[in-house]
PDB file of N, CA and C in Angstrom:
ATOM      1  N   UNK A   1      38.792  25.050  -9.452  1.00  0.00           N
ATOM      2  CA  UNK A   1      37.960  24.019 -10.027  1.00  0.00           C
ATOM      3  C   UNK A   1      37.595  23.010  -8.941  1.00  0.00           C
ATOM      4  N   UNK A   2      36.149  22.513  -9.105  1.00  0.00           N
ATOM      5  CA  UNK A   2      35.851  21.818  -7.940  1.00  0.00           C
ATOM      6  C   UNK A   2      35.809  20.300  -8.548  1.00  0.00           C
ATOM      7  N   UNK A   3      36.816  19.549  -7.642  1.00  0.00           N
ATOM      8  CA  UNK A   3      36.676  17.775  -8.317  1.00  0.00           C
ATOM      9  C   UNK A   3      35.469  17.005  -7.549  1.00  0.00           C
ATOM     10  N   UNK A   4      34.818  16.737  -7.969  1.00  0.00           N
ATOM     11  CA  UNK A   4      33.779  15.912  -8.109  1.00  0.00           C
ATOM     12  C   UNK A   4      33.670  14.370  -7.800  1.00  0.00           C
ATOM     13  N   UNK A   5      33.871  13.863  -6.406  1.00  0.00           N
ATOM     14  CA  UNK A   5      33.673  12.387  -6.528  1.00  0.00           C
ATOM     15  C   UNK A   5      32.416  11.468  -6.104  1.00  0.00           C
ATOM     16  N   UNK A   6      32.075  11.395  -7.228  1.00  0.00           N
ATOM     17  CA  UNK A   6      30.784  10.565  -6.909  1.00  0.00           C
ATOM     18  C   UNK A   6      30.883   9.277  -6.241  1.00  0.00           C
ATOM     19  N   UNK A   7      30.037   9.158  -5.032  1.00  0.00           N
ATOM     20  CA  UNK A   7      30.349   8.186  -4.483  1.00  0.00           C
ATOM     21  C   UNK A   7      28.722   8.441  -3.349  1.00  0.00           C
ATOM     22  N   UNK A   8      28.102   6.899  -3.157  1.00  0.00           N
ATOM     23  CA  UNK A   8      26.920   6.837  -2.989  1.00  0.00           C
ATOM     24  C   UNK A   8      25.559   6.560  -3.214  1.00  0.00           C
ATOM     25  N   UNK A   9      24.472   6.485  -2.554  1.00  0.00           N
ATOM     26  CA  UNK A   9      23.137   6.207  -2.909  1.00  0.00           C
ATOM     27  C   UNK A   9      22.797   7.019  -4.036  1.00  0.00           C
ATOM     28  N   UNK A  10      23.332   8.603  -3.631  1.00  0.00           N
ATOM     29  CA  UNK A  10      22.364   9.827  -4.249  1.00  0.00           C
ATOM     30  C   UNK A  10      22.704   9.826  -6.149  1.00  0.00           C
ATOM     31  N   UNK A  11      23.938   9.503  -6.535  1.00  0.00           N
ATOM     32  CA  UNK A  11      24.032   9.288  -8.259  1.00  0.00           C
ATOM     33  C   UNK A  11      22.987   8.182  -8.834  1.00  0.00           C
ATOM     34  N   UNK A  12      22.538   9.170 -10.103  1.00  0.00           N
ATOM     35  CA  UNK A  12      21.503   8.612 -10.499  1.00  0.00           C
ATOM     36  C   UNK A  12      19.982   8.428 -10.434  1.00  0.00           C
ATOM     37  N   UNK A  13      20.282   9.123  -8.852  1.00  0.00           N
ATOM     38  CA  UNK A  13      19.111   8.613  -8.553  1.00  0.00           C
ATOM     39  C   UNK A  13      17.742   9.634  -9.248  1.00  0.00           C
ATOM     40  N   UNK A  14      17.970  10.717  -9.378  1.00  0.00           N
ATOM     41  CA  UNK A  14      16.914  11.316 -10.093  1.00  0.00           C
ATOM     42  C   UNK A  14      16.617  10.517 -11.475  1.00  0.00           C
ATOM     43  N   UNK A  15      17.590  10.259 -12.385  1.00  0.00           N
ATOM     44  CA  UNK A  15      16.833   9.370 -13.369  1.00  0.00           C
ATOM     45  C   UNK A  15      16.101   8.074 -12.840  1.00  0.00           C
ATOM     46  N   UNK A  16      16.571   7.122 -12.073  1.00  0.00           N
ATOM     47  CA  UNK A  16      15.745   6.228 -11.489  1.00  0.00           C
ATOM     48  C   UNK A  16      14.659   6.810 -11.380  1.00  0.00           C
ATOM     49  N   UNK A  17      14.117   7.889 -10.703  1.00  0.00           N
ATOM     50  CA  UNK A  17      12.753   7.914 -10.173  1.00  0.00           C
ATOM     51  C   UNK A  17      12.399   8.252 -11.409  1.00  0.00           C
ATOM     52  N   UNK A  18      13.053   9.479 -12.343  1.00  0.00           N
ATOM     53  CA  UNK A  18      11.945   9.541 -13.982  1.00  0.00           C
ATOM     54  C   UNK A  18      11.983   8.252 -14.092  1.00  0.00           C
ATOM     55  N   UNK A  19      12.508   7.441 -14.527  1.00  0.00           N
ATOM     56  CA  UNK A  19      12.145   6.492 -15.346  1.00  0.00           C
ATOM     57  C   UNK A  19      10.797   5.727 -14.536  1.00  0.00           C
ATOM     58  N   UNK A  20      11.172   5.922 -13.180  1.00  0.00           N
ATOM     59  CA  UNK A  20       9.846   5.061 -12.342  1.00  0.00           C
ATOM     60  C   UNK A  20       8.594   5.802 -12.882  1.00  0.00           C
ATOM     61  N   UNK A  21       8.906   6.977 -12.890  1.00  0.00           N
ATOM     62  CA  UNK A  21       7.681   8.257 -12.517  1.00  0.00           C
ATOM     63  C   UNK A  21       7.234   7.807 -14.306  1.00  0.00           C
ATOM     64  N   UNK A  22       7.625   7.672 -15.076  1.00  0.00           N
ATOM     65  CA  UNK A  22       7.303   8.133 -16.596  1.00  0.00           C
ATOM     66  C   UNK A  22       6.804   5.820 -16.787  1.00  0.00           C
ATOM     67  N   UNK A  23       7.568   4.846 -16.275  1.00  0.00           N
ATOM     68  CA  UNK A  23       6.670   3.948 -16.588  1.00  0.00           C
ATOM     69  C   UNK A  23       5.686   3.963 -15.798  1.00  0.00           C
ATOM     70  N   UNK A  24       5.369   4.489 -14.896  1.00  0.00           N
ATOM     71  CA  UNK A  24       3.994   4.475 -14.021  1.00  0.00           C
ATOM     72  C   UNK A  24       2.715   5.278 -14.912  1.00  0.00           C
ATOM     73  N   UNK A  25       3.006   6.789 -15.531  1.00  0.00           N
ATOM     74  CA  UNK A  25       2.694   7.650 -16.165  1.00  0.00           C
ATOM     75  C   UNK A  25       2.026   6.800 -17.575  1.00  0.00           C
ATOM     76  N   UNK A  26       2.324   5.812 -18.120  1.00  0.00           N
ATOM     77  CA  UNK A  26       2.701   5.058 -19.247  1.00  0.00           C
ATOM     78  C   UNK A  26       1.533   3.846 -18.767  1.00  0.00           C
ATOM     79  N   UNK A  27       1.809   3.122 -17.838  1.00  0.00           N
ATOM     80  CA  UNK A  27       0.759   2.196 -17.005  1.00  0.00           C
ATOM     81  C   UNK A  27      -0.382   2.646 -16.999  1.00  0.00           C
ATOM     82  N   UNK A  28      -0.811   4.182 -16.780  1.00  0.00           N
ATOM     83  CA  UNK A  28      -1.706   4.456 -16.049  1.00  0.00           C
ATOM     84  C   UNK A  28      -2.303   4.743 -17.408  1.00  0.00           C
ATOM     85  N   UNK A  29      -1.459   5.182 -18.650  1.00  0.00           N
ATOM     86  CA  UNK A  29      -2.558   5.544 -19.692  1.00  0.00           C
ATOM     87  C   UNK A  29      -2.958   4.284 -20.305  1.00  0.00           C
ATOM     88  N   UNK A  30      -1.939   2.891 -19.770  1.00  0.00           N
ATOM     89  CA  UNK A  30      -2.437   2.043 -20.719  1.00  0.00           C
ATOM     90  C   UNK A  30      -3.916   1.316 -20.083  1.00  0.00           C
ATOM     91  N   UNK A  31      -3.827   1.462 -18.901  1.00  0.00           N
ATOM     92  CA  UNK A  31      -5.420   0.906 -18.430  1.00  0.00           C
ATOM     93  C   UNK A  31      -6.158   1.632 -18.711  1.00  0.00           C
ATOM     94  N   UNK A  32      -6.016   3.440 -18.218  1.00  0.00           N
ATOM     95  CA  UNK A  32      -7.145   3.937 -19.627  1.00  0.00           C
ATOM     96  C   UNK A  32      -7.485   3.725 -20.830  1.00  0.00           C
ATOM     97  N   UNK A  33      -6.632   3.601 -21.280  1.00  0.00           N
ATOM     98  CA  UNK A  33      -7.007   2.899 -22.651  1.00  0.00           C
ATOM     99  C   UNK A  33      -7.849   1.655 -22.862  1.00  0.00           C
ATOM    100  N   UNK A  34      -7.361   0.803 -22.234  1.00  0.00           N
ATOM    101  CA  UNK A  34      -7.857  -0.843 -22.503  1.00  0.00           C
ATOM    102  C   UNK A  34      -9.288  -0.647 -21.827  1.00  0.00           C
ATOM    103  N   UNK A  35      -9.960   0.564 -20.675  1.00  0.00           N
ATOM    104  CA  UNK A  35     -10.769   0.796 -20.057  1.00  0.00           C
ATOM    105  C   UNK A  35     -11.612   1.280 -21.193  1.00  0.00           C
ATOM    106  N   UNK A  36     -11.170   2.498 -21.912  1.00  0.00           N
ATOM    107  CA  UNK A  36     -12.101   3.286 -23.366  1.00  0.00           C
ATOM    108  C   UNK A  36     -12.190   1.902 -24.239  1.00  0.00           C
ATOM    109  N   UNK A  37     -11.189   1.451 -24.289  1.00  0.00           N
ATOM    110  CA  UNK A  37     -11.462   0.642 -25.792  1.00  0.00           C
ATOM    111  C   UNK A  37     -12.746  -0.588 -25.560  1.00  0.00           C
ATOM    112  N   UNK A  38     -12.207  -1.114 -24.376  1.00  0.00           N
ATOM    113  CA  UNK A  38     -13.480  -2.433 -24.060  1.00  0.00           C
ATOM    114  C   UNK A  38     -14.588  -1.485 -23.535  1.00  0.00           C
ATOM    115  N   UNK A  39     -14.971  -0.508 -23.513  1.00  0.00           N
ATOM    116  CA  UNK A  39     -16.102  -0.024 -23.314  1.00  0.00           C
ATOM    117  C   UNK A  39     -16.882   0.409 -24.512  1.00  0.00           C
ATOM    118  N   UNK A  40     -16.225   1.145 -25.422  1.00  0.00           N
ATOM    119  CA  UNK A  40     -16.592   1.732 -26.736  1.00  0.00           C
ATOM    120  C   UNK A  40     -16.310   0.487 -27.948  1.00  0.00           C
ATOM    121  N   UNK A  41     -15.820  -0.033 -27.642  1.00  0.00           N
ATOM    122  CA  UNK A  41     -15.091  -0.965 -28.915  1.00  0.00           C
ATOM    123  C   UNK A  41     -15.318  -0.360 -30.122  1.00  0.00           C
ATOM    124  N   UNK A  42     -14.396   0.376 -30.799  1.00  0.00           N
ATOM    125  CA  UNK A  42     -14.467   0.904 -31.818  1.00  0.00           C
ATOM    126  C   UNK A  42     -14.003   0.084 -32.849  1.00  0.00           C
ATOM    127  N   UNK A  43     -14.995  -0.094 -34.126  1.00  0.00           N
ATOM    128  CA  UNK A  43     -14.863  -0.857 -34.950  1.00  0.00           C
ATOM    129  C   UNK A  43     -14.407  -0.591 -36.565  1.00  0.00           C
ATOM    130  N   UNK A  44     -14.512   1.457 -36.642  1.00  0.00           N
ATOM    131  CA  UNK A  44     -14.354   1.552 -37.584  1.00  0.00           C
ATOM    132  C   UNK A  44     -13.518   2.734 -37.410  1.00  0.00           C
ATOM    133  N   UNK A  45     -13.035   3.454 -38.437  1.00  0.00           N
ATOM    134  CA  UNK A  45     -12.169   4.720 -38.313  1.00  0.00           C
ATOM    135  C   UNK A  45     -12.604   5.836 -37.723  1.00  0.00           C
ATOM    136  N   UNK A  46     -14.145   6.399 -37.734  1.00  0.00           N
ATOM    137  CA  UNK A  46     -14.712   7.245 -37.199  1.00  0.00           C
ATOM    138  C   UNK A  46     -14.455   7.427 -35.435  1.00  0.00           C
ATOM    139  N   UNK A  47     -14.738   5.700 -35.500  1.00  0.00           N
ATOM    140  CA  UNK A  47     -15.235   5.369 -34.146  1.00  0.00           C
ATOM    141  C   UNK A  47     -13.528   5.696 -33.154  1.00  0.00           C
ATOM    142  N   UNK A  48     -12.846   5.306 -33.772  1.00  0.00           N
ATOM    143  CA  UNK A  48     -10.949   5.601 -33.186  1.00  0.00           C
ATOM    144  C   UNK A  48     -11.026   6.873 -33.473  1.00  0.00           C
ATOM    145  N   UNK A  49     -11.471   7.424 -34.135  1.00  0.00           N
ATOM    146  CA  UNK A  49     -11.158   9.222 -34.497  1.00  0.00           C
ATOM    147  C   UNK A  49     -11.905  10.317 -33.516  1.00  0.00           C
ATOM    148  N   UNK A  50     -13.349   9.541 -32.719  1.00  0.00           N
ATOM    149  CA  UNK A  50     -14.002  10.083 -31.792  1.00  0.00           C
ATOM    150  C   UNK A  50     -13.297   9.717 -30.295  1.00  0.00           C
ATOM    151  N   UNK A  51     -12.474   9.063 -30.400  1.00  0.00           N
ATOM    152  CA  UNK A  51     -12.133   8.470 -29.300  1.00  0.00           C
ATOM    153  C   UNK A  51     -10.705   9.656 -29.121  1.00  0.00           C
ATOM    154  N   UNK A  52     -10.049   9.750 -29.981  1.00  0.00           N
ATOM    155  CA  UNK A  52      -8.619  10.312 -29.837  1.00  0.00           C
ATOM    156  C   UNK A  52      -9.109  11.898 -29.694  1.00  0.00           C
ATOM    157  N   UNK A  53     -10.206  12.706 -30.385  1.00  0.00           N
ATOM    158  CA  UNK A  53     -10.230  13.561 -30.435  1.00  0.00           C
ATOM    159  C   UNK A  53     -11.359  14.261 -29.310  1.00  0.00           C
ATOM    160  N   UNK A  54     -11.487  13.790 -28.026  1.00  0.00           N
ATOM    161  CA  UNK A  54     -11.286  14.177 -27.142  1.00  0.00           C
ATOM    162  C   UNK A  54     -10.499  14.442 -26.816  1.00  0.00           C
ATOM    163  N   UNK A  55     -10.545  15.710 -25.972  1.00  0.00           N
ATOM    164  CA  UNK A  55      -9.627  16.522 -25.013  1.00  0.00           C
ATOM    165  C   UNK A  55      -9.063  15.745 -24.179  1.00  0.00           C
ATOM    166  N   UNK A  56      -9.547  15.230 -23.345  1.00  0.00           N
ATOM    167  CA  UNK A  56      -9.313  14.186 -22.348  1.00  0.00           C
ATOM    168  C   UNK A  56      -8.407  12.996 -23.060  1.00  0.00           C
ATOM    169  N   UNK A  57      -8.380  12.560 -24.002  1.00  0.00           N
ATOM    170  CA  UNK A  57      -7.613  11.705 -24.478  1.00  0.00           C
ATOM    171  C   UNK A  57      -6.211  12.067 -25.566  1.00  0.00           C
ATOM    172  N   UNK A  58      -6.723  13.173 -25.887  1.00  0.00           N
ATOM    173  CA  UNK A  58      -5.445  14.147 -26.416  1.00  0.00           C
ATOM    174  C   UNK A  58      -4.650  14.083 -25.467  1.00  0.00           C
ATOM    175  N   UNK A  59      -4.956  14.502 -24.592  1.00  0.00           N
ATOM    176  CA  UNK A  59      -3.907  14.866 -23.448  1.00  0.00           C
ATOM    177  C   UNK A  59      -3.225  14.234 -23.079  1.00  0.00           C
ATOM    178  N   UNK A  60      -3.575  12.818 -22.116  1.00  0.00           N
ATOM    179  CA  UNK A  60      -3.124  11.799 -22.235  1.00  0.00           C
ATOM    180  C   UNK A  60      -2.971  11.460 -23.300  1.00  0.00           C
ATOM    181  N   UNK A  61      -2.874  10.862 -24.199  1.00  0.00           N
ATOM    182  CA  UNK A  61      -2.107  10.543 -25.169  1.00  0.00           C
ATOM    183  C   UNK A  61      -0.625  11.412 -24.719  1.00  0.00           C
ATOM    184  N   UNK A  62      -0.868  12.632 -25.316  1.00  0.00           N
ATOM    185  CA  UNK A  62       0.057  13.293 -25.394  1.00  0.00           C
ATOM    186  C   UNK A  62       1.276  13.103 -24.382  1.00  0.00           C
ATOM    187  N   UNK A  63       0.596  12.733 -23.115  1.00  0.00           N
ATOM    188  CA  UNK A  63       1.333  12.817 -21.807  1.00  0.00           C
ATOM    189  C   UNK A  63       2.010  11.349 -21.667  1.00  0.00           C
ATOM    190  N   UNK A  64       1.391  10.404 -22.385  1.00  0.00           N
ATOM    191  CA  UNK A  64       2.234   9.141 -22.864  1.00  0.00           C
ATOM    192  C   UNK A  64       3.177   9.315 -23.531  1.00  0.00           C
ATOM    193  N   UNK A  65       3.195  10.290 -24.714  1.00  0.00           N
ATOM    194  CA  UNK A  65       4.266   9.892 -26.053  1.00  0.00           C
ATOM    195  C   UNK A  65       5.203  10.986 -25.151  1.00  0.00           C
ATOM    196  N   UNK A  66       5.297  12.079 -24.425  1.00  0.00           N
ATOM    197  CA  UNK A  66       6.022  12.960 -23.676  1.00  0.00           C
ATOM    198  C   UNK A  66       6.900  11.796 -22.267  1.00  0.00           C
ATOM    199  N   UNK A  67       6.199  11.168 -21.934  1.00  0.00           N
ATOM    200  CA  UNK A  67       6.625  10.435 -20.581  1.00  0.00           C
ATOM    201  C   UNK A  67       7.657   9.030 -21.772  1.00  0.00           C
ATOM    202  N   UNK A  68       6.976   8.436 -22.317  1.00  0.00           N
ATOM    203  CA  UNK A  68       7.777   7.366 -23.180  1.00  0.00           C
ATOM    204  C   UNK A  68       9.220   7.862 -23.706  1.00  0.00           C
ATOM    205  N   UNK A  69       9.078   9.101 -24.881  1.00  0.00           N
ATOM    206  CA  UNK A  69      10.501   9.789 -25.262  1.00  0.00           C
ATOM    207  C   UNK A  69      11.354   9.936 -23.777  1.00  0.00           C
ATOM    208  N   UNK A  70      10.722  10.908 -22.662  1.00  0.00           N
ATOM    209  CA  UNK A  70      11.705  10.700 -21.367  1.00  0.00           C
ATOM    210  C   UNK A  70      12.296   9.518 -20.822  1.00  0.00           C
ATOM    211  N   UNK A  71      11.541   8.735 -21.095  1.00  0.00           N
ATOM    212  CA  UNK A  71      11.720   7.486 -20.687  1.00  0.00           C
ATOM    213  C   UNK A  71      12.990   6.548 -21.959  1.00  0.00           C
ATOM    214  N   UNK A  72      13.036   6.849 -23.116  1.00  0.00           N
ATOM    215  CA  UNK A  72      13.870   6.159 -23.728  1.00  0.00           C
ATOM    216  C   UNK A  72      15.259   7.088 -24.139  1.00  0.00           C
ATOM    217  N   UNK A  73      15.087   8.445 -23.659  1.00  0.00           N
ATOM    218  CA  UNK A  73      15.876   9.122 -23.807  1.00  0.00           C
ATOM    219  C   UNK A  73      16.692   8.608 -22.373  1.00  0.00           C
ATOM    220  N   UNK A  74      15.963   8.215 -21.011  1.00  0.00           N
ATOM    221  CA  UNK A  74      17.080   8.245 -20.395  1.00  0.00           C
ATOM    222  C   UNK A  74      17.779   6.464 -20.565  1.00  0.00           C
ATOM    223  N   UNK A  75      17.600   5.682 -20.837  1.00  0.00           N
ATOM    224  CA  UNK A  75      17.666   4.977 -21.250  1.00  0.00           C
ATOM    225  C   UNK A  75      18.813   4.354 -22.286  1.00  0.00           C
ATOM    226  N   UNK A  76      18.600   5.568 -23.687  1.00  0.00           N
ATOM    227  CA  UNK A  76      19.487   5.272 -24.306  1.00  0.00           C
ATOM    228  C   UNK A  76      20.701   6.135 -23.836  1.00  0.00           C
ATOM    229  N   UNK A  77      20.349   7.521 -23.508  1.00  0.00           N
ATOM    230  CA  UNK A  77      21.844   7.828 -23.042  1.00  0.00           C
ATOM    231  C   UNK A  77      22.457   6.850 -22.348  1.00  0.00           C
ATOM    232  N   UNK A  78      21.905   5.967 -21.326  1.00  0.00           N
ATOM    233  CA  UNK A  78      22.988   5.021 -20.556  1.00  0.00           C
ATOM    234  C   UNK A  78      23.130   3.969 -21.525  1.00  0.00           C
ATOM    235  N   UNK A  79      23.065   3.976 -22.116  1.00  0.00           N
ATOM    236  CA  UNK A  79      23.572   2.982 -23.296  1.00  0.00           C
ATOM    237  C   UNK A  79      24.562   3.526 -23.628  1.00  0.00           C
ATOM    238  N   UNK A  80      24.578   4.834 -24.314  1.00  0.00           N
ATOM    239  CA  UNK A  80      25.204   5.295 -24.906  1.00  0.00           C
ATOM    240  C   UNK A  80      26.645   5.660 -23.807  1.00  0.00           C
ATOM    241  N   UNK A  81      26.314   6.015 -22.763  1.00  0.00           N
ATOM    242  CA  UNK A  81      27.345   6.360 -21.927  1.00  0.00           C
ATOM    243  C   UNK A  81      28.252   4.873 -21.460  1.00  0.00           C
ATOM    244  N   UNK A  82      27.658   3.999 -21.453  1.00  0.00           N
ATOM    245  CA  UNK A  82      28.049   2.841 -20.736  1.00  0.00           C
ATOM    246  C   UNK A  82      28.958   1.890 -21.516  1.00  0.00           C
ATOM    247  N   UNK A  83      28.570   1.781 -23.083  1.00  0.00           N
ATOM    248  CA  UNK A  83      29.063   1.022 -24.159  1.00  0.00           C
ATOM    249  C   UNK A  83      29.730   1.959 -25.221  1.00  0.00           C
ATOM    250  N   UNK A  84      29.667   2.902 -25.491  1.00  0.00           N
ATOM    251  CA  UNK A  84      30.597   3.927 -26.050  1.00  0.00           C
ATOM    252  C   UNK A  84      31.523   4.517 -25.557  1.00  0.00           C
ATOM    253  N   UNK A  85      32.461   4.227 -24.950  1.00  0.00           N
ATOM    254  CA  UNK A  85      33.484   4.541 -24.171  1.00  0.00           C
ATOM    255  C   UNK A  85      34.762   5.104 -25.067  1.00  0.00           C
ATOM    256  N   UNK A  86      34.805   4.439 -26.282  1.00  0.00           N
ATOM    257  CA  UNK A  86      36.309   4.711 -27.248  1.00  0.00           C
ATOM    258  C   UNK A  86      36.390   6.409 -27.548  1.00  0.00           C
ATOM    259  N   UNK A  87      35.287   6.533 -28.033  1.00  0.00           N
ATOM    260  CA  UNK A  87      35.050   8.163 -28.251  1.00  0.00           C
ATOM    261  C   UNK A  87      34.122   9.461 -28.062  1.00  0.00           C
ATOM    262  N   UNK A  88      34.393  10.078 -27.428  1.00  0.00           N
ATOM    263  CA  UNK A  88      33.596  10.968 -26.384  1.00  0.00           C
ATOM    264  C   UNK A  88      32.805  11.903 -27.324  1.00  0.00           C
ATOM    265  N   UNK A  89      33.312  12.117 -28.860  1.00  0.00           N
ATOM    266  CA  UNK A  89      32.837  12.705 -29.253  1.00  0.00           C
ATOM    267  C   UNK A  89      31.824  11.401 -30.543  1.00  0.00           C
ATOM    268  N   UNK A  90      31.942  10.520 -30.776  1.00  0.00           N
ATOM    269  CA  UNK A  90      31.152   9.513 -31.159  1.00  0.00           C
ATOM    270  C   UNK A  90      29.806   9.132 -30.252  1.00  0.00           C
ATOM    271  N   UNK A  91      30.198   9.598 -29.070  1.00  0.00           N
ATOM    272  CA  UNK A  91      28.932   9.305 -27.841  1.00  0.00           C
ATOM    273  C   UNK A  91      27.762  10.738 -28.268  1.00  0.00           C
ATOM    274  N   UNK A  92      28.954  11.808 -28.204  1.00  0.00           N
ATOM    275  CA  UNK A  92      27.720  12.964 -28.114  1.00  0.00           C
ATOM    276  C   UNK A  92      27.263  13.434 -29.424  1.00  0.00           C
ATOM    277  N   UNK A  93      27.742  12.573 -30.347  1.00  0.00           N
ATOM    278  CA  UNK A  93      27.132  12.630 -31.662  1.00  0.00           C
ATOM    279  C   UNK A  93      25.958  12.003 -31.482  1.00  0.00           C
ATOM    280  N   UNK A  94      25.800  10.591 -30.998  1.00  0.00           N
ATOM    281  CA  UNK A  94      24.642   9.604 -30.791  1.00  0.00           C
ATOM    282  C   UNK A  94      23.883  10.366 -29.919  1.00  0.00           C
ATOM    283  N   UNK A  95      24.247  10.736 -28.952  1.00  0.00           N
ATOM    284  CA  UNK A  95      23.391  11.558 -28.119  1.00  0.00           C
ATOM    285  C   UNK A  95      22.715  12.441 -28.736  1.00  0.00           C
ATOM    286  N   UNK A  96      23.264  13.486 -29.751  1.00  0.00           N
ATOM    287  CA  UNK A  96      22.918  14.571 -30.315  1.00  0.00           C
ATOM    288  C   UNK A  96      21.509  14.190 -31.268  1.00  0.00           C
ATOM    289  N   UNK A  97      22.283  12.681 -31.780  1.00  0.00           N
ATOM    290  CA  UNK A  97      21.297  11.814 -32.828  1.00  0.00           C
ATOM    291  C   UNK A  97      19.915  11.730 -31.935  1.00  0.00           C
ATOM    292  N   UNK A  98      20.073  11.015 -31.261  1.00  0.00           N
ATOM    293  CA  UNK A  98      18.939  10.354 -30.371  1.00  0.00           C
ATOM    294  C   UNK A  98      17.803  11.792 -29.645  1.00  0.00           C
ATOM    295  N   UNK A  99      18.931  12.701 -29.557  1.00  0.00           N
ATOM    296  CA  UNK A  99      17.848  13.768 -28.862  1.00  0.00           C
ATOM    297  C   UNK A  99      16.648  14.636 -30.010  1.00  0.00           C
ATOM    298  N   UNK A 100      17.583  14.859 -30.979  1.00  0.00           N
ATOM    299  CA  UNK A 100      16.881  15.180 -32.566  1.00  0.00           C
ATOM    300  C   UNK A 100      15.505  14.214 -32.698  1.00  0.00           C
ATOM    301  N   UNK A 101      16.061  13.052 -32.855  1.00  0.00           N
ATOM    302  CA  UNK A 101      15.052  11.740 -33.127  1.00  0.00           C
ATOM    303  C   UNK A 101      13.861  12.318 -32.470  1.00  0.00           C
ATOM    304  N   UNK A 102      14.281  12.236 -30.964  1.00  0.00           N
ATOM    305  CA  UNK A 102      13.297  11.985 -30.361  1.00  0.00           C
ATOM    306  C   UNK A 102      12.360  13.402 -30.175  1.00  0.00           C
ATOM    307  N   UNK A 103      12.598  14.244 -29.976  1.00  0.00           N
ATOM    308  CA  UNK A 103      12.250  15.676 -30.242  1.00  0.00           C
ATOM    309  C   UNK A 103      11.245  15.831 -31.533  1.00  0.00           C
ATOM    310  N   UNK A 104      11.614  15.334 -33.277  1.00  0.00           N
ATOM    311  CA  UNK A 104      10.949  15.042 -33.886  1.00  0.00           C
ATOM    312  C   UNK A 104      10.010  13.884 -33.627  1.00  0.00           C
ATOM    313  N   UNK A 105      10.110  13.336 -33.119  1.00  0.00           N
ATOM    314  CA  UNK A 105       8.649  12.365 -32.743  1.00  0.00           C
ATOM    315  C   UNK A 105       7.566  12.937 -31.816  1.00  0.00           C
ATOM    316  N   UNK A 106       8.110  13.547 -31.440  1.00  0.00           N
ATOM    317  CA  UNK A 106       7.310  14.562 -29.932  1.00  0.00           C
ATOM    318  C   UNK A 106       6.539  15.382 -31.159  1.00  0.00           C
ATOM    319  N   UNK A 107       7.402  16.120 -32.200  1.00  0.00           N
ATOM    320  CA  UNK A 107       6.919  16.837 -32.978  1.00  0.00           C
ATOM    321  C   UNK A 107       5.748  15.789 -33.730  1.00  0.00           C
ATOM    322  N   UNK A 108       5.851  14.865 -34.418  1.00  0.00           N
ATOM    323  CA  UNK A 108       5.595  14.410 -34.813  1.00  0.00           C
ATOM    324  C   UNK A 108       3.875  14.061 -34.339  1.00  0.00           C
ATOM    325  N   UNK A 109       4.211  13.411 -32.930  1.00  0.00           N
ATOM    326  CA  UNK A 109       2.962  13.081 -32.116  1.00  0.00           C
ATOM    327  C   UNK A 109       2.375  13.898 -31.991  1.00  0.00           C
ATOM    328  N   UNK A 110       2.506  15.452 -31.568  1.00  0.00           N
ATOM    329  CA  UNK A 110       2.007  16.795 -31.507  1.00  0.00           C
ATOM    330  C   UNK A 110       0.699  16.862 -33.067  1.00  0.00           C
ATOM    331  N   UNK A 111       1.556  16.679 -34.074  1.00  0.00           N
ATOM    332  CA  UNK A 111       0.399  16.819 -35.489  1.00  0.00           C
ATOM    333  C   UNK A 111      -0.393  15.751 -35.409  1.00  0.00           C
ATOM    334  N   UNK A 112       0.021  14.603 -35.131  1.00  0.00           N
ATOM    335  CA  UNK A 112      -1.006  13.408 -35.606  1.00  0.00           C
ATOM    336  C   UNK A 112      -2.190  13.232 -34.404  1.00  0.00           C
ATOM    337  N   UNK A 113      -2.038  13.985 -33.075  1.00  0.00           N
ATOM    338  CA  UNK A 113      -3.113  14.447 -32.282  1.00  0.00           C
ATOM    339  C   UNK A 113      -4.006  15.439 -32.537  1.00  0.00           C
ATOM    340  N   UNK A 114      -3.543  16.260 -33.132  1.00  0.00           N
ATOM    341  CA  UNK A 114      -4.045  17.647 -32.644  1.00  0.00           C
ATOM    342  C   UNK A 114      -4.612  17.493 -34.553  1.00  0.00           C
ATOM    343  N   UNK A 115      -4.092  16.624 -35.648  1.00  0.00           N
ATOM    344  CA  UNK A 115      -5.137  16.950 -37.012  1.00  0.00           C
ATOM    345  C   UNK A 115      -5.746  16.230 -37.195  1.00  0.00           C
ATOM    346  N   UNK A 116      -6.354  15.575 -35.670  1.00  0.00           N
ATOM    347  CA  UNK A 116      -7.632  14.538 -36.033  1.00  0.00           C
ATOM    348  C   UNK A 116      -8.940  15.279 -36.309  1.00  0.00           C
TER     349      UNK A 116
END
C-alpha cells in the first residue's frame, strides 16, 4: 500500500483552476447575454423564446448551467469535506445528495432548453 503525503503547491490545485476555468466560462456568457439582451430588448415571451432558441444560445446557455453545477459541486464538496468531519459516512451521504441534485438540474436545464 502506497501512503500518500500531501504536502505542497500541487493539492488542489486542479480544482482551483476548474473553478477559475468554469467562473470565467460563466463571465463570458454573462456579457453575452447583457450584449443579446440590450441589443434585442425583448419585451414579450415570444421575443425571450426567439432568443433562447437559437443554437448559438442553447449552447451557451447550456455551457453555463454545465460550468455553474461544476462550479458548485466543487465548492460544496469543500464544504462538505471541511465542516463535516464527525462522520464520514454523513459527508458521503451529502455528497451523494448534492451530486443527485445537481445532475437533476443538468437534467432539468437539458428539457427547459431544448422544449422551447
Amino acid at each position: 500500500m502506497i501512503n500518500r503525503i500531501v504536502v505542497g503547491a500541487g493539492y488542489g490545485l486542479k480544482d482551483w483552476i476548474a473553478q477559475r476555468a468554469t467562473a470565467l466560462v460563466m463571465a463570458v456568457y454573462t456579457l453575452i447575454l447583457l450584449v443579446v439582451l440590450g441589443a434585442l430588448a425583448p419585451s414579450g415571451y415570444e421575443a425571450w423564446r426567439a432568443i433562447f432558441s437559437n443554437g448559438f444560445m442553447q449552447f451557451m446557455t447550456f455551457l453555463f448551467f454545465i460550468s455553474l453545477f461544476w462550479h458548485v459541486w466543487i465548492g460544496v464538496r469543500d464544504i462538505w469535506m471541511d465542516y463535516v468531519t464527525s462522520s464520514v459516512a454523513l459527508r458521503l451521504v451529502l455528497q451523494v445528495f448534492t451530486i443527485v441534485w445537481l445532475v437533476g438540474c443538468a437534467g432539468w436545464a437539458v428539457q427547459v432548453l431544448w422544449r422551447l
